[in-house]
C-alpha atoms as a PDB file:
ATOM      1  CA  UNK A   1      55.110  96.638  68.276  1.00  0.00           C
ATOM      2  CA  UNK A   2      58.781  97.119  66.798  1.00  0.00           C
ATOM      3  CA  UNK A   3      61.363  97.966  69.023  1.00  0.00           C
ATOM      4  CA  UNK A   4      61.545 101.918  68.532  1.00  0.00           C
ATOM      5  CA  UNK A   5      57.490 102.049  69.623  1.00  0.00           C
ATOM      6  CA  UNK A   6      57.831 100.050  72.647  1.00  0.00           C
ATOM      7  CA  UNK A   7      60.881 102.845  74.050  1.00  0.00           C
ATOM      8  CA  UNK A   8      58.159 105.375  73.162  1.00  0.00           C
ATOM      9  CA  UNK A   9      55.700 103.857  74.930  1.00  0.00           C
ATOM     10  CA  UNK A  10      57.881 102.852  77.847  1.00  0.00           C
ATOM     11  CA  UNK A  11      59.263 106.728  77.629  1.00  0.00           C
ATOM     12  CA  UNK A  12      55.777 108.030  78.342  1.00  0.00           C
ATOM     13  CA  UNK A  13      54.832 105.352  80.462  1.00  0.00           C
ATOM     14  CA  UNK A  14      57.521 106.731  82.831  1.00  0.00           C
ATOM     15  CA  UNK A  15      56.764 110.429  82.183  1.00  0.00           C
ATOM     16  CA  UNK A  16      53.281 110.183  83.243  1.00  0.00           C
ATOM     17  CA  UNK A  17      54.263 108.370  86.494  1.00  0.00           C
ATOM     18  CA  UNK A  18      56.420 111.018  87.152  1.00  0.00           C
ATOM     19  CA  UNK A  19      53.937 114.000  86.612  1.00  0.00           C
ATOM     20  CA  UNK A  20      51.630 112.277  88.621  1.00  0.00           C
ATOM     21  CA  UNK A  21      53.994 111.677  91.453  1.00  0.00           C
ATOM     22  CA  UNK A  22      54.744 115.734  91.295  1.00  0.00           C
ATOM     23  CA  UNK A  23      50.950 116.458  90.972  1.00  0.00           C
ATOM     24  CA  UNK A  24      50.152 114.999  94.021  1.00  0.00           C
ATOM     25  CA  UNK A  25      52.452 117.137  95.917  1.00  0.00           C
ATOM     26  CA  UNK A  26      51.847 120.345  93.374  1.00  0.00           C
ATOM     27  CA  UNK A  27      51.479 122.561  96.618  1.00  0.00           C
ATOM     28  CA  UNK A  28      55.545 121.538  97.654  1.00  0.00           C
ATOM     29  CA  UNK A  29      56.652 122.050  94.641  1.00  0.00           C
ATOM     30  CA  UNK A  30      55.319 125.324  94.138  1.00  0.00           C
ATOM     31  CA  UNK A  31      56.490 126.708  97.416  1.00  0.00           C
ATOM     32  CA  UNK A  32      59.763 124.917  96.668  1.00  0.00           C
ATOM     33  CA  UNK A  33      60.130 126.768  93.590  1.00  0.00           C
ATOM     34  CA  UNK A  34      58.754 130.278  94.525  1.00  0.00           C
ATOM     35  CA  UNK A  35      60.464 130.591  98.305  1.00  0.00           C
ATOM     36  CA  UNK A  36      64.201 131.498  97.235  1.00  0.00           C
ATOM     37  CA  UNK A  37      63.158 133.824  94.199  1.00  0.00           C
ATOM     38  CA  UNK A  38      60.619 135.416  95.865  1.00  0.00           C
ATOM     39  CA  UNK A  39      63.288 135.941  99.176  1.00  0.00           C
ATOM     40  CA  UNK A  40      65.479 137.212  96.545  1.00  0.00           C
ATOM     41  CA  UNK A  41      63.532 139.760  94.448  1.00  0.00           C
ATOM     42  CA  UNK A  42      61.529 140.897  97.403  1.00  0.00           C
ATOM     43  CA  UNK A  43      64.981 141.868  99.225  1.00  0.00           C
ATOM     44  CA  UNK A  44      67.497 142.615  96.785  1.00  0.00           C
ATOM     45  CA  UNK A  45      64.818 143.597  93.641  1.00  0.00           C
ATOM     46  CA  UNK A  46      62.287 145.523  95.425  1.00  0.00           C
ATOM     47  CA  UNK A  47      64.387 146.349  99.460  1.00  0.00           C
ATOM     48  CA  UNK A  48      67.336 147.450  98.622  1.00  0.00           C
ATOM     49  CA  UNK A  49      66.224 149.540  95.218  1.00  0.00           C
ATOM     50  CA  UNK A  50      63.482 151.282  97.053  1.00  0.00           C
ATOM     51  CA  UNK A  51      65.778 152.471 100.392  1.00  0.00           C
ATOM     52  CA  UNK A  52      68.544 153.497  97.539  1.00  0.00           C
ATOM     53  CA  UNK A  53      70.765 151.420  98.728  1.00  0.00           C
ATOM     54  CA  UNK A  54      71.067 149.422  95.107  1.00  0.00           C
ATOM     55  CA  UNK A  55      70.661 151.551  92.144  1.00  0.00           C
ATOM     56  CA  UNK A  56      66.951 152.031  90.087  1.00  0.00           C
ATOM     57  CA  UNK A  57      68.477 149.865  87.345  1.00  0.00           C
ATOM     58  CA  UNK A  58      69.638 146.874  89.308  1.00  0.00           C
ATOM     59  CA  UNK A  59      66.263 145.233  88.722  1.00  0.00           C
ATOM     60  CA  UNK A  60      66.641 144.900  85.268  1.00  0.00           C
ATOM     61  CA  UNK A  61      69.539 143.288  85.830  1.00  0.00           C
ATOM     62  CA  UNK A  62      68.689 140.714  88.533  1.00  0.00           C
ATOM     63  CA  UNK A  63      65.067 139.848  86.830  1.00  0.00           C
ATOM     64  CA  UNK A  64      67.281 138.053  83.582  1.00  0.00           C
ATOM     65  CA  UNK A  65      69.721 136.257  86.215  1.00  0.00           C
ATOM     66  CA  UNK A  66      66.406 135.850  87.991  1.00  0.00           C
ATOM     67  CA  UNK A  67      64.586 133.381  85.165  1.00  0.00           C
ATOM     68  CA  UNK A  68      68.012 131.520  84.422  1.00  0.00           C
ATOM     69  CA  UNK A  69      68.721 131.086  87.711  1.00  0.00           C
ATOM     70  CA  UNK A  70      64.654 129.495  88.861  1.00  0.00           C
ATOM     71  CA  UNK A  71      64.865 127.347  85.770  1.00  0.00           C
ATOM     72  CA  UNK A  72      68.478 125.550  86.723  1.00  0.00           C
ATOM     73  CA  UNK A  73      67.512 125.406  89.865  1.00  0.00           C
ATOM     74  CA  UNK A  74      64.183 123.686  89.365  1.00  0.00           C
ATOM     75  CA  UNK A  75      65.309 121.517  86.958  1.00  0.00           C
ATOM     76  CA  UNK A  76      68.386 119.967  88.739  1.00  0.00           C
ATOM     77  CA  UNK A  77      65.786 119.524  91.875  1.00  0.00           C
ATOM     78  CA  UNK A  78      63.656 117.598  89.519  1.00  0.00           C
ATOM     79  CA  UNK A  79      65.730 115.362  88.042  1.00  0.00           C
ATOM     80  CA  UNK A  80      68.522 114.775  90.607  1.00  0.00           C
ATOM     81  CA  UNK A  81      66.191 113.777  94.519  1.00  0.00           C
ATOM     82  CA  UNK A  82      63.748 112.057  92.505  1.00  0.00           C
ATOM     83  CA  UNK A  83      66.581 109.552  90.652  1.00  0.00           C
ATOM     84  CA  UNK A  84      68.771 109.603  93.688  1.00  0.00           C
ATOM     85  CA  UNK A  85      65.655 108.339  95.906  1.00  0.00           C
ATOM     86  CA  UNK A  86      64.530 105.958  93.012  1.00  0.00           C
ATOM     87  CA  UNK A  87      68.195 103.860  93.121  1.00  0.00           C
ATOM     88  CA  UNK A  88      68.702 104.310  97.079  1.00  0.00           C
ATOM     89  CA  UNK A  89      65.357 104.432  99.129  1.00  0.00           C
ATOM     90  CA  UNK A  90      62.455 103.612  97.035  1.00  0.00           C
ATOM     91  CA  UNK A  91      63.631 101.063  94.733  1.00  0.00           C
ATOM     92  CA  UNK A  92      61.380 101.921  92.140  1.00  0.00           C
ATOM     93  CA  UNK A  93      64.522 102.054  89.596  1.00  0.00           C
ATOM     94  CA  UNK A  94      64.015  98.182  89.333  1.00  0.00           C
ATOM     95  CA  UNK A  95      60.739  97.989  88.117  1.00  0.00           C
ATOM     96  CA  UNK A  96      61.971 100.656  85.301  1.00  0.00           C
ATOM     97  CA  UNK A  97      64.959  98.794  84.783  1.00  0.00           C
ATOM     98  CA  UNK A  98      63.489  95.461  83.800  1.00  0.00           C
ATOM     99  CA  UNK A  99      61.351  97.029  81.054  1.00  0.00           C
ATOM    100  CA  UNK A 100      62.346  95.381  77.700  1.00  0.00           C
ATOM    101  CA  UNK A 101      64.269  98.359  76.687  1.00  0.00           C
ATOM    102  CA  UNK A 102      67.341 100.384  76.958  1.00  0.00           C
ATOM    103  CA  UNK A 103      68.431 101.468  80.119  1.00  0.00           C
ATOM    104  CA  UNK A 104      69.101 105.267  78.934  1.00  0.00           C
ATOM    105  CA  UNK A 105      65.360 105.069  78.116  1.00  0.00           C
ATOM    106  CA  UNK A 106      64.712 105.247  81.730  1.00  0.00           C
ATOM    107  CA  UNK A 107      67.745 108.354  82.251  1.00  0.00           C
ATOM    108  CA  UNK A 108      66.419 110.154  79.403  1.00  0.00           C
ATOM    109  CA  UNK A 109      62.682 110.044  80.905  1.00  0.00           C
ATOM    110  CA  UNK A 110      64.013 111.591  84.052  1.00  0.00           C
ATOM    111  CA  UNK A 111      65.943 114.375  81.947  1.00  0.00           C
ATOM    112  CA  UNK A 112      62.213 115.612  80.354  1.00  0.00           C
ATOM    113  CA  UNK A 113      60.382 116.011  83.439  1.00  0.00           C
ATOM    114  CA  UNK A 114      63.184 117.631  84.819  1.00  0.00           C
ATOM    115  CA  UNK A 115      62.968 119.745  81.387  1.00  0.00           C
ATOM    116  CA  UNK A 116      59.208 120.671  82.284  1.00  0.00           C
ATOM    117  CA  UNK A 117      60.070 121.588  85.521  1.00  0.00           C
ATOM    118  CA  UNK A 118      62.493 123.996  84.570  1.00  0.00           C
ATOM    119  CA  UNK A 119      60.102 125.330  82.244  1.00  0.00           C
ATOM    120  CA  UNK A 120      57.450 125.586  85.196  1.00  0.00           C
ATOM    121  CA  UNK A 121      60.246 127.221  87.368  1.00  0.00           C
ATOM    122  CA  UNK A 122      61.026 129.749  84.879  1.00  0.00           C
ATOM    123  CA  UNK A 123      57.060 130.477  84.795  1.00  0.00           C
ATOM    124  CA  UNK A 124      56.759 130.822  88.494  1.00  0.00           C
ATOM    125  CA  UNK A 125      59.114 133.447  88.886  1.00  0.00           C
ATOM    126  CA  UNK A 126      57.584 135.716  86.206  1.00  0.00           C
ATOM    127  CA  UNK A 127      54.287 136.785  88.606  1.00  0.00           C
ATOM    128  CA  UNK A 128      57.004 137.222  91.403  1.00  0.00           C
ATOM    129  CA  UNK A 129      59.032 139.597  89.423  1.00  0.00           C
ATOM    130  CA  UNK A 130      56.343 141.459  87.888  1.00  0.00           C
ATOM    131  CA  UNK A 131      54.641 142.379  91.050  1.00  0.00           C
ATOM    132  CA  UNK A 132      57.856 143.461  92.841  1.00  0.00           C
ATOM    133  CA  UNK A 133      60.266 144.621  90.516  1.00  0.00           C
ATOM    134  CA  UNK A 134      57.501 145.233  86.976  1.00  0.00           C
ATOM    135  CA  UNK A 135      57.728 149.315  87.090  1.00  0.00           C
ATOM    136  CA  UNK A 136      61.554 148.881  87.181  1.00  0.00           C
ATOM    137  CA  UNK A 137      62.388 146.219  84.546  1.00  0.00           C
ATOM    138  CA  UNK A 138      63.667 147.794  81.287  1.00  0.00           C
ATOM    139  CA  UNK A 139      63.340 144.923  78.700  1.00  0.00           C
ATOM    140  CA  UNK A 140      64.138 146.049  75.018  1.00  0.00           C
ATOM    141  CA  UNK A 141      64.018 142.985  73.301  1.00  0.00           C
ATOM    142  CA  UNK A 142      62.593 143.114  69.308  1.00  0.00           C
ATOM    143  CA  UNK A 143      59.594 140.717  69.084  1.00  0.00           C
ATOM    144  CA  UNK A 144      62.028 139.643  66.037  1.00  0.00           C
ATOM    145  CA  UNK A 145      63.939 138.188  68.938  1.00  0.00           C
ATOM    146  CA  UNK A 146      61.782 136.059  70.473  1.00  0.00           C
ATOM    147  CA  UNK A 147      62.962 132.374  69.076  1.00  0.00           C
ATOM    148  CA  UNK A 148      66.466 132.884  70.333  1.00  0.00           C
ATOM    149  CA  UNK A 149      64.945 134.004  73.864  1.00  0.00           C
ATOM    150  CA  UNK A 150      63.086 130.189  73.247  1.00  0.00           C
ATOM    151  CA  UNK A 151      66.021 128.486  72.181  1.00  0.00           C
ATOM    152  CA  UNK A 152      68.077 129.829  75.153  1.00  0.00           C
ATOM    153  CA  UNK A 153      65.378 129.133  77.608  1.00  0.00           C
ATOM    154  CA  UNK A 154      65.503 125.519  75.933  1.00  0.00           C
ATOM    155  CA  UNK A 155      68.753 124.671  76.572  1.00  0.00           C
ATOM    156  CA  UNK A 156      68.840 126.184  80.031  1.00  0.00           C
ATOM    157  CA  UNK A 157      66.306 123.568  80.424  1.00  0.00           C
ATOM    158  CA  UNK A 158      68.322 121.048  79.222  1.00  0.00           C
ATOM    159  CA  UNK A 159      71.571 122.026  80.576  1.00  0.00           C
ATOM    160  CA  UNK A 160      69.220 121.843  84.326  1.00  0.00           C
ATOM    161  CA  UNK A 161      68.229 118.435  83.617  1.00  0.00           C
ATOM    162  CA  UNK A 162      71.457 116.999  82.384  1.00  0.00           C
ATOM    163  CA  UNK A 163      73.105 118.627  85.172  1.00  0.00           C
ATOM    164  CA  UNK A 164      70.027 116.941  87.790  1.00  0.00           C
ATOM    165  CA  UNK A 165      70.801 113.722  85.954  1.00  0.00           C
ATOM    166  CA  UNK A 166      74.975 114.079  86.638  1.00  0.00           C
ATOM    167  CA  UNK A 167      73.893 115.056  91.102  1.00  0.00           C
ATOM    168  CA  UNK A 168      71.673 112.533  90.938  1.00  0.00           C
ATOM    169  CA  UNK A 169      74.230 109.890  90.380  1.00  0.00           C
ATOM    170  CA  UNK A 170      76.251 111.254  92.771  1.00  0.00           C
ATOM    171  CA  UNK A 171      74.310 112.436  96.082  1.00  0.00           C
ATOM    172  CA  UNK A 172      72.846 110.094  98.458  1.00  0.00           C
ATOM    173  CA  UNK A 173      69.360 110.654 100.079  1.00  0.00           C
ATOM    174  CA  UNK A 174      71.066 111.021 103.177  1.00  0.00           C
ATOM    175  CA  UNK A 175      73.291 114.177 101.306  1.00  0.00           C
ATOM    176  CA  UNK A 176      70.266 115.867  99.738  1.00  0.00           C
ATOM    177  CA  UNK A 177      69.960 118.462 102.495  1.00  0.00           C
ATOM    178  CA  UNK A 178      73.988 119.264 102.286  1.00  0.00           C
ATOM    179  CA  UNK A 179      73.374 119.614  98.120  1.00  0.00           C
ATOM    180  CA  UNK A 180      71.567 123.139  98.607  1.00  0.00           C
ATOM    181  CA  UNK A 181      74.729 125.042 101.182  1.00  0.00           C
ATOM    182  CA  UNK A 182      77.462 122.848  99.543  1.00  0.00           C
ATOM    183  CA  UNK A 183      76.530 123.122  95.569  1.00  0.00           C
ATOM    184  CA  UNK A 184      73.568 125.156  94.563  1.00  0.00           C
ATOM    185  CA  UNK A 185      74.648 128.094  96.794  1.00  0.00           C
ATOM    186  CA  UNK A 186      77.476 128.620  94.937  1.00  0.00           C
ATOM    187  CA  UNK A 187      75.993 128.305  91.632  1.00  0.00           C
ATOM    188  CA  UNK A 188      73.774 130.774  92.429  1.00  0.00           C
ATOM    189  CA  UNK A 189      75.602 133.603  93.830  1.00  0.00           C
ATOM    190  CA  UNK A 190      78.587 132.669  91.248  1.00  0.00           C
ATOM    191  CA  UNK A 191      76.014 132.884  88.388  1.00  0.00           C
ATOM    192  CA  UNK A 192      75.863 136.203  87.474  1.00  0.00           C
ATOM    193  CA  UNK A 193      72.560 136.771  88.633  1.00  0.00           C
ATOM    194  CA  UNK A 194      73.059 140.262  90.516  1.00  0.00           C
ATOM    195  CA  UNK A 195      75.804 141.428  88.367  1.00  0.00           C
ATOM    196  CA  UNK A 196      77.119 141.044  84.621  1.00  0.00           C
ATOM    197  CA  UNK A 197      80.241 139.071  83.652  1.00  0.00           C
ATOM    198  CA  UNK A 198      81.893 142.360  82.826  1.00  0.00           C
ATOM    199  CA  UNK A 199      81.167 143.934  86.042  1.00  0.00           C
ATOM    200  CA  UNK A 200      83.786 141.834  87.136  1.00  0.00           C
ATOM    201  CA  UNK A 201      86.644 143.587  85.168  1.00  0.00           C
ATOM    202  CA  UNK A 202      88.024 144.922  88.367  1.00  0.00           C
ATOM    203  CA  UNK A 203      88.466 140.987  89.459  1.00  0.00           C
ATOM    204  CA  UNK A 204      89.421 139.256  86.453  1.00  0.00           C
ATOM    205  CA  UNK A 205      90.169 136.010  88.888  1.00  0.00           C
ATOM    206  CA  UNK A 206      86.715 136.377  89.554  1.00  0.00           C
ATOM    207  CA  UNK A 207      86.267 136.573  86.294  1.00  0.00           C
ATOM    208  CA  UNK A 208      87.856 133.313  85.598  1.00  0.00           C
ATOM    209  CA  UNK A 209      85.962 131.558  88.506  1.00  0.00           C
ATOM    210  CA  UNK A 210      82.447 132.335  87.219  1.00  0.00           C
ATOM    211  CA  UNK A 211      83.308 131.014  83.640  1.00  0.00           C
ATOM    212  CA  UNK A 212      83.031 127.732  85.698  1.00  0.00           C
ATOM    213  CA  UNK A 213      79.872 128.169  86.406  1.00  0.00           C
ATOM    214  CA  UNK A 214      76.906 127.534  83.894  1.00  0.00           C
ATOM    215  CA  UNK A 215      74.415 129.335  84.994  1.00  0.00           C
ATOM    216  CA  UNK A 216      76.951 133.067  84.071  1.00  0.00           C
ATOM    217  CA  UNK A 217      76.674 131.248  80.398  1.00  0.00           C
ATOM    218  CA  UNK A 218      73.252 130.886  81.161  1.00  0.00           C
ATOM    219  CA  UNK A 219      72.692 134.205  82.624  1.00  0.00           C
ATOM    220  CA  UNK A 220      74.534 136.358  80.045  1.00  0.00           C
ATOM    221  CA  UNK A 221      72.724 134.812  77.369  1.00  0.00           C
ATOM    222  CA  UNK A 222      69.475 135.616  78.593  1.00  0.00           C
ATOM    223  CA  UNK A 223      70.357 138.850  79.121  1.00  0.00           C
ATOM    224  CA  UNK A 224      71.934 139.667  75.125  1.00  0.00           C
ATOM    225  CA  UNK A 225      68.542 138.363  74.281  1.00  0.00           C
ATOM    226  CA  UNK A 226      65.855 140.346  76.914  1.00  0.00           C
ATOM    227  CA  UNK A 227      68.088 143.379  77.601  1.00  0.00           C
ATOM    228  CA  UNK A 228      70.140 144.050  74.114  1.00  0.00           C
ATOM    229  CA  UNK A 229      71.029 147.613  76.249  1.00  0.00           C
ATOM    230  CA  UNK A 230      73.078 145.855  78.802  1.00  0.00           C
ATOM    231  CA  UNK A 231      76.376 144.778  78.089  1.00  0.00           C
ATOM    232  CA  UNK A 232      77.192 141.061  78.159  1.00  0.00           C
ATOM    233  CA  UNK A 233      78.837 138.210  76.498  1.00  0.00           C
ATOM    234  CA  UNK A 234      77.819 137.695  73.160  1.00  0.00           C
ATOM    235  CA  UNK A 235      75.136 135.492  72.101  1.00  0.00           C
ATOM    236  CA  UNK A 236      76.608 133.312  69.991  1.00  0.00           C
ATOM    237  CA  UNK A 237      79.457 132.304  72.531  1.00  0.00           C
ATOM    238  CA  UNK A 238      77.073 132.030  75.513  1.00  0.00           C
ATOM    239  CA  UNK A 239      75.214 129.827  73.331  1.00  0.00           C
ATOM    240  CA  UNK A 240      78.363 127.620  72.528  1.00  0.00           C
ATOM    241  CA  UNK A 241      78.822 127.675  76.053  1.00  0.00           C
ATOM    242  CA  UNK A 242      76.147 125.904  76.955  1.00  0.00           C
ATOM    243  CA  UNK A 243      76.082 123.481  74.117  1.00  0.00           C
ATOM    244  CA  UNK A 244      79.303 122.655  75.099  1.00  0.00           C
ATOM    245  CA  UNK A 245      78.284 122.326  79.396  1.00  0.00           C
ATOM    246  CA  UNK A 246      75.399 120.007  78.094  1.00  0.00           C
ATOM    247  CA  UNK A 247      77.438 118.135  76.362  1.00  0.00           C
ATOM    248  CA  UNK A 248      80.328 117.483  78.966  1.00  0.00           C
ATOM    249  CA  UNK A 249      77.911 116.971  81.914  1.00  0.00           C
ATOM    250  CA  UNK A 250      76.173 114.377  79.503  1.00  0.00           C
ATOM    251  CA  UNK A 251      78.827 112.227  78.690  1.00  0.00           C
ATOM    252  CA  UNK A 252      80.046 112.374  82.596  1.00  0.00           C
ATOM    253  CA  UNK A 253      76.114 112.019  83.929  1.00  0.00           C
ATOM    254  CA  UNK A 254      75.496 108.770  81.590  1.00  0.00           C
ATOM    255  CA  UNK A 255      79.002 107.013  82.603  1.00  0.00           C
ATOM    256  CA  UNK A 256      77.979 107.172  86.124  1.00  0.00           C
ATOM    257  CA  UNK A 257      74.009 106.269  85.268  1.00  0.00           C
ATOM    258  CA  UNK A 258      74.973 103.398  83.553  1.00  0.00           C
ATOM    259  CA  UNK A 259      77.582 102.391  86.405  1.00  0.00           C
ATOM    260  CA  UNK A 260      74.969 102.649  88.916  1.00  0.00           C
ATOM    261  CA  UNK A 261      72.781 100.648  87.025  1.00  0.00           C
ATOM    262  CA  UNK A 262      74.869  97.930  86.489  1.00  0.00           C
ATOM    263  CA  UNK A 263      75.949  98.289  89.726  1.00  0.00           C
ATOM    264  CA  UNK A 264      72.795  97.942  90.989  1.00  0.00           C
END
């Protein structure tokens, strides 16, 4: 077995362990996944729309921020407890790290489940949506669309597991429950997921502010794909955007991965 077969075996090897890990607690993960969004949509999607306090058309608005913002989400919960309790609690890193190849073999393995589960988030959501918010969604996207709506969802995918990989290298087990009200709060309600980037004209500090925040790249993207009829931030930069987030958050989230490895 030559050297490039034995880091695909090892990949897979790791994969699989990791499915099966999430598997076992399937029933977690899905009310993991499905509690904020469906808090969410059934308040502000389906509450607020009905009692006329939000306008008819808000839906169609929140269900694009809605699929970014379950896919991020997912994904950075996927890829960032499980590595952070690997190195600090369980230990298992160790076994990983002595296989006979390269130590990003065992980083990028944790980056594709959290992929999957991104994926899976994204799915989850979907039913949720539907049932609440379906007879008020407006989505007038060509079918001739339909691979940039998959390339976008792939790289939100990515961009969730690269930025797991980077929180996972730098919060503790004993942190985790601080990582939702002290990070992923704000990247939520800073993501453009109840609003469009240029419904902030009247705050262009805000503006600003949310630039900072990949999941308004990864929001307003979705949206010039699913909802052409809504105004946003062209395609081609929000994609750029994101190429660009993946590839700073890499470079940062591999430093640290191969300083806690060594470290180790």
């Amino acid at each position: 077995m030559n050297e490039r077969e034995l880091a695909r075996t090892a990949f897979w090897a790791m994969v699989k362990r990791d499915l099966l890990v999430q598997w076992r607690d399937k029933g977690e993960f899905v009310f993991r996944v499905a509690m904020l969004p469906f808090i969410l949509i059934l308040v502000y999607g389906f509450m607020l729309p009905a009692v006329g306090i939000l306008p008819e058309e808000f839906p169609t608005h929140m269900f694009c921020g809605m699929i970014g913002m379950s896919m991020l989400i997912t994904g950075i919960h996927g890829t960032a407890v499980p590595l952070s309790m690997d190195f600090h609690n369980l230990r298992e890193i160790e076994d990983r790290l002595l296989a006979p190849v390269s130590t990003r073999t065992v980083a990028y393995s944790k980056m594709f489940v959290g992929v999957l589960e991104s994926f899976i988030g994204g799915l989850i959501v979907l039913p949720i949506s539907l049932l609440f918010m379906g007879s008020k969604i407006s989505i007038q996207m060509p079918a001739a669309s339909l691979p940039l709506l998959l390339l976008v969802l792939l790289l939100t995918a990515v961009t969730s597991a690269v930025l797991g990989l980077l929180v996972g290298t730098v919060v503790k087990p004993s942190q985790i429950a601080a990582m939702f009200p002290g990070f992923l709060m704000p990247v939520v309600f800073l993501g453009s997921i109840f609003y469009t980037w240029h419904q902030l004209a009247p705050l262009p500090v805000m503006q600003v502010i949310t630039l900072l925040d990949p999941l308004t790249w990864i929001n307003e993207a979705v949206r010039a794909v699913m909802t052409p009829q809504i105004e946003s931030l062209p395609l081609a930069l929000t994609v750029a955007g994101i190429i660009v987030w993946i590839l700073a958050m890499e470079g940062v989230a591999m430093r640290r991965f191969d300083r806690m490895v060594y470290n180790h």
